[in-house]
Protein backbone atom coordinates (compact mmCIF):
# COMPACT_ATOMS: atom_id res chain seq x y z
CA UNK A 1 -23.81 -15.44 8.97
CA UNK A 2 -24.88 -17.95 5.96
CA UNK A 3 -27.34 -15.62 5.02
CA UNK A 4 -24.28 -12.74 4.29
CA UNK A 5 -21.62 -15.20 3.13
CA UNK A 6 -24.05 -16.32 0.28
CA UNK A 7 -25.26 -12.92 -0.38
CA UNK A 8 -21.84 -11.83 -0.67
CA UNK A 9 -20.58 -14.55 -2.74
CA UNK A 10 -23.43 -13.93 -5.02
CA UNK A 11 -22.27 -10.38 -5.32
CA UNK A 12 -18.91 -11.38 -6.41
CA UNK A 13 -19.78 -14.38 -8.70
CA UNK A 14 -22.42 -11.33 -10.56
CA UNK A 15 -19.33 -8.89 -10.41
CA UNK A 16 -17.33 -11.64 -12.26
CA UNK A 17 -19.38 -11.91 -14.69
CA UNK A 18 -17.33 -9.15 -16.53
CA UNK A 19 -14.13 -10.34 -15.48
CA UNK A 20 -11.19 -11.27 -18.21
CA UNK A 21 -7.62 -11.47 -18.66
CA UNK A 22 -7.38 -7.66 -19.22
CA UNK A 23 -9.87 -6.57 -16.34
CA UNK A 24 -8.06 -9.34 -14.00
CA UNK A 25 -4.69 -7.86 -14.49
CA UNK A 26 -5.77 -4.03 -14.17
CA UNK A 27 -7.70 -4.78 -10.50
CA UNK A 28 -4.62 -6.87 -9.35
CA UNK A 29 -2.58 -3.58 -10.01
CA UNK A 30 -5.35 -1.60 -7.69
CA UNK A 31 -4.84 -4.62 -4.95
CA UNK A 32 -0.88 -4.19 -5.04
CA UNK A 33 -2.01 -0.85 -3.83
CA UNK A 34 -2.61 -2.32 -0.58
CA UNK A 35 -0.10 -4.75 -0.55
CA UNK A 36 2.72 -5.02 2.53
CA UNK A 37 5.45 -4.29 -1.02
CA UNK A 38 3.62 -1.42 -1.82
CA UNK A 39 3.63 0.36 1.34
CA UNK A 40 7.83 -0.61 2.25
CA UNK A 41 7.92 2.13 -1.00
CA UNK A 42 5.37 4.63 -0.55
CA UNK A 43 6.67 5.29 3.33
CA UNK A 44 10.06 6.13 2.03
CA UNK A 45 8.85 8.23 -0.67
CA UNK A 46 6.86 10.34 1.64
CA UNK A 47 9.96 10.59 4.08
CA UNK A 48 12.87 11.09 1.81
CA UNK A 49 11.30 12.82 -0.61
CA UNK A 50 8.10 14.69 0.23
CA UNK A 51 7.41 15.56 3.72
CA UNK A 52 9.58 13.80 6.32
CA UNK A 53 7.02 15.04 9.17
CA UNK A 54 4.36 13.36 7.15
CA UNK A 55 6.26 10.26 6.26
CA UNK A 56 6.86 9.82 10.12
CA UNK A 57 3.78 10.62 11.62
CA UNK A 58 1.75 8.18 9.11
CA UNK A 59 4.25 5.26 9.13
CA UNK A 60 3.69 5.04 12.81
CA UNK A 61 -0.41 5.66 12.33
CA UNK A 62 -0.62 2.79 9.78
CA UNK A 63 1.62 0.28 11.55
CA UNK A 64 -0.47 0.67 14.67
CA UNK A 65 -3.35 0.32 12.37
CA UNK A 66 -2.32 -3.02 10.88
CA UNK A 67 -1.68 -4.21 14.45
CA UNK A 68 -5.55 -3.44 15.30
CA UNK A 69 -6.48 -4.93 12.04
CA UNK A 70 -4.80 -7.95 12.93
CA UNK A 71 -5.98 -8.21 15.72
CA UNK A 72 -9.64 -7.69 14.50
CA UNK A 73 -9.28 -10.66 12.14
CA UNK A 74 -8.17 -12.87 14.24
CA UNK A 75 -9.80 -12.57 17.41
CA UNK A 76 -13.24 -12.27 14.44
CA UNK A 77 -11.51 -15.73 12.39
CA UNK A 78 -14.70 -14.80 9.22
CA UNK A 79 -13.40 -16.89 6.17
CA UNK A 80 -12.64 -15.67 3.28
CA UNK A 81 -15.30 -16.13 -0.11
CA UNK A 82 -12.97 -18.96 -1.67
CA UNK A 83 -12.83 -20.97 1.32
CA UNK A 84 -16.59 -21.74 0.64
CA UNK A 85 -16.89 -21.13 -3.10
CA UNK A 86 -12.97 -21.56 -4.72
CA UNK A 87 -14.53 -20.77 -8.15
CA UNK A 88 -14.20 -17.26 -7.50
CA UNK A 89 -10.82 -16.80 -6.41
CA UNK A 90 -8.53 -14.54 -8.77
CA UNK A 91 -5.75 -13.70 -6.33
CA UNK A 92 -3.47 -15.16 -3.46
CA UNK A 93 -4.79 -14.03 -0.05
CA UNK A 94 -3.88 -15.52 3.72
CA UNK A 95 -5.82 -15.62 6.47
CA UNK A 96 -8.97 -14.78 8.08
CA UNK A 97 -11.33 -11.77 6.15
CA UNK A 98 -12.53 -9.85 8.21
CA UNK A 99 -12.15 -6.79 8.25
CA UNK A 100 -10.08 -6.30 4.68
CA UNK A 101 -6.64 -5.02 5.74
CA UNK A 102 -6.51 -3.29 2.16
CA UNK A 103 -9.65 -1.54 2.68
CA UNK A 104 -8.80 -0.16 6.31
CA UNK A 105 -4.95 1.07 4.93
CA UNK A 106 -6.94 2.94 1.98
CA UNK A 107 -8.61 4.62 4.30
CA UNK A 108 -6.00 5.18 7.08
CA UNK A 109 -2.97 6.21 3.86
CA UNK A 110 -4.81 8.48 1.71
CA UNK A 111 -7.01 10.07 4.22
CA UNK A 112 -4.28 10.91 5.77
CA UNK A 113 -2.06 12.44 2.73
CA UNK A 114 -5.43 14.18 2.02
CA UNK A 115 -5.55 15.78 5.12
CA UNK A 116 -2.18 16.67 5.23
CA UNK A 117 -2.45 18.32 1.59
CA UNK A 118 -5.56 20.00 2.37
CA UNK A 119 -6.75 19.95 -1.20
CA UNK A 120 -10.08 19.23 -2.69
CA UNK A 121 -8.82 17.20 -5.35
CA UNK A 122 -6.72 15.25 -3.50
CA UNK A 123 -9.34 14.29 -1.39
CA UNK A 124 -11.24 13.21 -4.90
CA UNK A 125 -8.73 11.14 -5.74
CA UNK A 126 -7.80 9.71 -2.37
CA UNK A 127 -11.72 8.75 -2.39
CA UNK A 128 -11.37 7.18 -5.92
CA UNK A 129 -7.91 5.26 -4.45
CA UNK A 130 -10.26 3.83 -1.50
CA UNK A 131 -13.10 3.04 -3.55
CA UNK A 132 -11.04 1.24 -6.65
CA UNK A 133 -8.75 -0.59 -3.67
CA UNK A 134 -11.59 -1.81 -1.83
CA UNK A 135 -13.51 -2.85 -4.68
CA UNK A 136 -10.70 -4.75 -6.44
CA UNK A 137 -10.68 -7.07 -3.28
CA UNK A 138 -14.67 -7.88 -4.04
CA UNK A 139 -13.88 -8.55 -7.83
CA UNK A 140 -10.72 -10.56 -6.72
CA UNK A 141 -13.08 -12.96 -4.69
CA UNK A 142 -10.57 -12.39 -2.15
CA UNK A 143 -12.96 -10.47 0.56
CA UNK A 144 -16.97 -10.27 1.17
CA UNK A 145 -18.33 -7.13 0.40
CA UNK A 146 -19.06 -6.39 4.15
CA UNK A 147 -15.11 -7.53 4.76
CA UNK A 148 -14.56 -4.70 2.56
CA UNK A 149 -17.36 -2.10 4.16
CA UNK A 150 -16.24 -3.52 7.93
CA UNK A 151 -12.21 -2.10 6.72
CA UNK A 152 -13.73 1.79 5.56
CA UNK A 153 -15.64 2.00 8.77
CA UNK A 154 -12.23 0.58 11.03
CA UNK A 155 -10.17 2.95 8.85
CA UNK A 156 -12.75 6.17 9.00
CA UNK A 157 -12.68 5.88 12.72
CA UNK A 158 -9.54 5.36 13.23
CA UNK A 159 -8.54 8.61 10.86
CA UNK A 160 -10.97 10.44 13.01
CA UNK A 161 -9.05 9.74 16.44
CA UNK A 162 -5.76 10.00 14.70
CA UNK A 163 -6.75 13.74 13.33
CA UNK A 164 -8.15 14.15 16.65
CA UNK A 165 -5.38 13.39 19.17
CA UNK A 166 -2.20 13.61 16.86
CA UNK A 167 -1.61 16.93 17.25
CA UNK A 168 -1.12 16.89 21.35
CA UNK A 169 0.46 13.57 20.93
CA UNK A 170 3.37 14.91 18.71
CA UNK A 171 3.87 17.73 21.03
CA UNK A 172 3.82 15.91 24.23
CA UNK A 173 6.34 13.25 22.69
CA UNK A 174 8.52 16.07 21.80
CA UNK A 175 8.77 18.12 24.98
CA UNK A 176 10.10 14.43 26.38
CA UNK A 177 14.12 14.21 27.15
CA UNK A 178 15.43 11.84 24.55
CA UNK A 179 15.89 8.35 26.61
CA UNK A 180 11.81 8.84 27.47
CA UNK A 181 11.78 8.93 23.54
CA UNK A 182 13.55 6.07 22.90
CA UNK A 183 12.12 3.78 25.72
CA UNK A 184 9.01 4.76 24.46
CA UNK A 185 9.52 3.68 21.07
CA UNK A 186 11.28 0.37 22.10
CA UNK A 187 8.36 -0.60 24.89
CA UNK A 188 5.39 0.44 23.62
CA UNK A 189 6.05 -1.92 20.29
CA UNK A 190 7.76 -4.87 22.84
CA UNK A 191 5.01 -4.67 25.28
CA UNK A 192 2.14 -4.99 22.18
CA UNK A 193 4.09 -8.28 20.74
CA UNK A 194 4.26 -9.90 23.79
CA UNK A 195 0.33 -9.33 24.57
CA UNK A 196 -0.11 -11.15 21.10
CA UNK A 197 3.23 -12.80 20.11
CA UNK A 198 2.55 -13.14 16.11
CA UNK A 199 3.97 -13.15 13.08
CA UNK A 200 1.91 -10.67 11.32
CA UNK A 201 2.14 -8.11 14.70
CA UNK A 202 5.74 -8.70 14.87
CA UNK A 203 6.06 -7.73 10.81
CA UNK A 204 3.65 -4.56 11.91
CA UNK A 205 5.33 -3.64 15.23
CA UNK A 206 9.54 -3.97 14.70
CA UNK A 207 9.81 -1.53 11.89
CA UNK A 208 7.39 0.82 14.42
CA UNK A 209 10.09 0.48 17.27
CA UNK A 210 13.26 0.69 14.76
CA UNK A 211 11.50 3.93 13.13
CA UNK A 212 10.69 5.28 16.40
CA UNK A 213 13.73 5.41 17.90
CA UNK A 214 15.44 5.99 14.60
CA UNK A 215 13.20 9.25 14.12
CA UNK A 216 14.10 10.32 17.63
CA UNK A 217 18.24 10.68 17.08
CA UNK A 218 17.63 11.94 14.07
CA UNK A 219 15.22 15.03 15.33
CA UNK A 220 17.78 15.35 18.01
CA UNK A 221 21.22 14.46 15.95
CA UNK A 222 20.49 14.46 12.07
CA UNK A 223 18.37 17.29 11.40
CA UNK A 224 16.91 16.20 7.49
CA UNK A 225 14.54 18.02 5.11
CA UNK A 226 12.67 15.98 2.04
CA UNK A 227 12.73 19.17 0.51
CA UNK A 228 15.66 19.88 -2.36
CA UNK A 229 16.11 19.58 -6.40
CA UNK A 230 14.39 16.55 -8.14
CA UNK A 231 17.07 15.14 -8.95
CA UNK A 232 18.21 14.76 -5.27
CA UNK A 233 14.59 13.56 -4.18
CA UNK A 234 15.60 10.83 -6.98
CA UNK A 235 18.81 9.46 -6.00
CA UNK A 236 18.07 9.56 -2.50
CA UNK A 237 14.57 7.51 -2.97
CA UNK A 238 16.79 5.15 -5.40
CA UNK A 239 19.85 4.49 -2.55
CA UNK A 240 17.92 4.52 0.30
CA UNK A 241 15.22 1.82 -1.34
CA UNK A 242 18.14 -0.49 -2.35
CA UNK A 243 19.12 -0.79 1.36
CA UNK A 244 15.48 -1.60 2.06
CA UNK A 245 15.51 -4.28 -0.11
CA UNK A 246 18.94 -5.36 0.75
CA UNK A 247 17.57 -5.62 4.62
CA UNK A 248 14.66 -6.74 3.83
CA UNK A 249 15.04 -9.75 1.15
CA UNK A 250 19.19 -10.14 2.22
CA UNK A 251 18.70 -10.84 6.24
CA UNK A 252 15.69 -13.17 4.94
CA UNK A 253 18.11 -15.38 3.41
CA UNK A 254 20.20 -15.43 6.39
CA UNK A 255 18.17 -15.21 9.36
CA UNK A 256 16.29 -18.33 11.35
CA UNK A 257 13.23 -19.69 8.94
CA UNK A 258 9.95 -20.43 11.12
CA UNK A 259 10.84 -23.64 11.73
CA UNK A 260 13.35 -21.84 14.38
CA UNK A 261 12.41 -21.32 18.04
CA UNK A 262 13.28 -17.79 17.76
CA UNK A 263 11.77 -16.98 14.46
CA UNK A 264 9.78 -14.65 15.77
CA UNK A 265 13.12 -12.53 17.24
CA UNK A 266 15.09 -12.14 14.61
CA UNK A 267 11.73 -11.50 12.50
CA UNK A 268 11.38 -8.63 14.97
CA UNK A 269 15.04 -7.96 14.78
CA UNK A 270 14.77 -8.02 10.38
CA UNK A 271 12.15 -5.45 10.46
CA UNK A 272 13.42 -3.33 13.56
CA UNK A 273 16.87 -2.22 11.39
CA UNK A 274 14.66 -1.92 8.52
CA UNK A 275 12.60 0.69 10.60
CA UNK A 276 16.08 2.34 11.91
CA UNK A 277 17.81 2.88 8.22
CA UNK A 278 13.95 4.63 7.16
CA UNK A 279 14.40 7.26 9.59
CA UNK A 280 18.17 7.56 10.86
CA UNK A 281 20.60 5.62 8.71
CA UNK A 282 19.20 7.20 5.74
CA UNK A 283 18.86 10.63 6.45
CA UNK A 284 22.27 10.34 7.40
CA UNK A 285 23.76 8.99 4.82
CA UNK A 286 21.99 11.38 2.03
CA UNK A 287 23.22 14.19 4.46
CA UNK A 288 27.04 13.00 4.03
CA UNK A 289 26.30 12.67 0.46
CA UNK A 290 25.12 16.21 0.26
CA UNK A 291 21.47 15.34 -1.02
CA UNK A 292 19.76 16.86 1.28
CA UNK A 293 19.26 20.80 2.89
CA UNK A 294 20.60 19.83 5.94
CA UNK A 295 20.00 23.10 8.32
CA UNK A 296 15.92 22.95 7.63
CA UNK A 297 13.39 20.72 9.37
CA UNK A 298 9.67 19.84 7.37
């Protein structure tokens, strides 16, 4: 492995040979791409506002994805390029490299959304996205190059099996009575945190069990379109991301720190009502409000 890490950190110190103030900023913008921020706003876009079939069906594709990824990189524990040469770091990064969690997402978020548009250039510029999001994590000095080509080959398989199987998936969850649904959604998350109690799988998992058995009541309960004027795509992105953020940086403040014993649970718990408010308490509450075309389903 010498042989790569110094052939990769020779790659990045050539590719930052370029690098400035200007080029620096632009390729951190392509990394927030991948970031955990980035994604707590894109999923609610596509739910609320685009597709809510879509939103669903990839929020629980890419949170089981993260959990594999996680898993990869630590059960792998490769180091990351500044932890043997810190000249070339540009951005913060955590934890073990391999494979790059940005470069598998690419793949896994925009594959999917091309997929699901079925158009040609979407799929250009989903390639572009995965290329440019990949690469900025090279020029960062944040990821070896074959962190980066390990995360497109994770995340091309992966989209492969999900295109594969999701279709029978979706319809054998649905023709389930709605307790199945919700155990399922509950266990299935429960039973993966306790295999490997962590908390990166716990931040990947809760919002996958709140979701799930959020999106269940409301197929059964609150039937909710994305469809509707732009101005009511608008408002309902702009309430329902305030609550996000309320749940998200407000329970934060209050909940146990990690120096508590049960960290970990109300981590799970955090993220869980986070998941629930995405794909119940929402919809809901833009149906009360009238934002929504209520009697349709995406």
């Amino acid at each position: 492995m010498e042989i790569i890490w110094q052939w990769g950190i020779d790659v990045i110190v050539a590719i930052q040979q370029i690098h400035g103030p200007l080029l620096d900023n632009i390729f951190r913008a392509i990394t927030f791409l991948g970031e955990e921020e980035f994604y707590l706003i894109l999923l609610p876009v596509l739910l609320w506002c685009v597709d809510f079939g879509l939103g669903a069906r990839l929020a629980a594709f890419f949170l089981l994805a993260n959990y594999i990824n996680v898993g990869l990189k630590d059960w792998l524990q490769q180091p990351r390029p500044f932890y043997r040469e810190p000249s070339v770091k540009l951005a913060e990064a955590e934890g073990y490299g391999m494979p790059s969690g940005h470069a598998q997402s690419a793949v896994v978020v925009w594959g999917t959304i091309a997929a699901w548009a079925r158009k040609t250039w979407f799929w250009v510029v989903a390639i572009v996205l995965i290329v440019l999001i990949g690469f900025s994590r090279v020029y960062l000095g944040v990821h070896f190059p074959t962190d980066v080509l390990a995360g497109w080959i994770i995340g091309g398989v992966l989209l492969a099996i999900y295109l594969a199987v999701q279709p029978g998936v979706e319809r054998w969850l649905s023709q389930l009575k709605l307790g199945w649904q919700i155990l399922l959604a509950l266990a299935v998350p429960l039973v993966l945190v306790l295999l490997y109690p962590t908390k990166d799988t716990v931040t990947t998992l809760a919002p996958l069990a709140g979701a799930g058995m959020g999106l269940a009541l409301t197929n059964r309960y609150v039937p909710f379109s994305a469809r509707g004027l732009w101005w009511q795509r608008i408002v309902r992105f702009l309430i329902g991301i305030i609550v996000v953020l309320a749940l998200y940086l407000g329970l934060k403040k209050v909940f146990p720190g990690e120096e508590s014993a049960f960290y970990l649970v109300f981590r799970f718990l955090r993220y869980g009502l986070i998941g629930v408010w995405i794909t119940l308490g929402a919809p809901w509450f833009f149906r009360l409000l009238r934002l929504t075309e209520a009697e349709k389903r995406d």
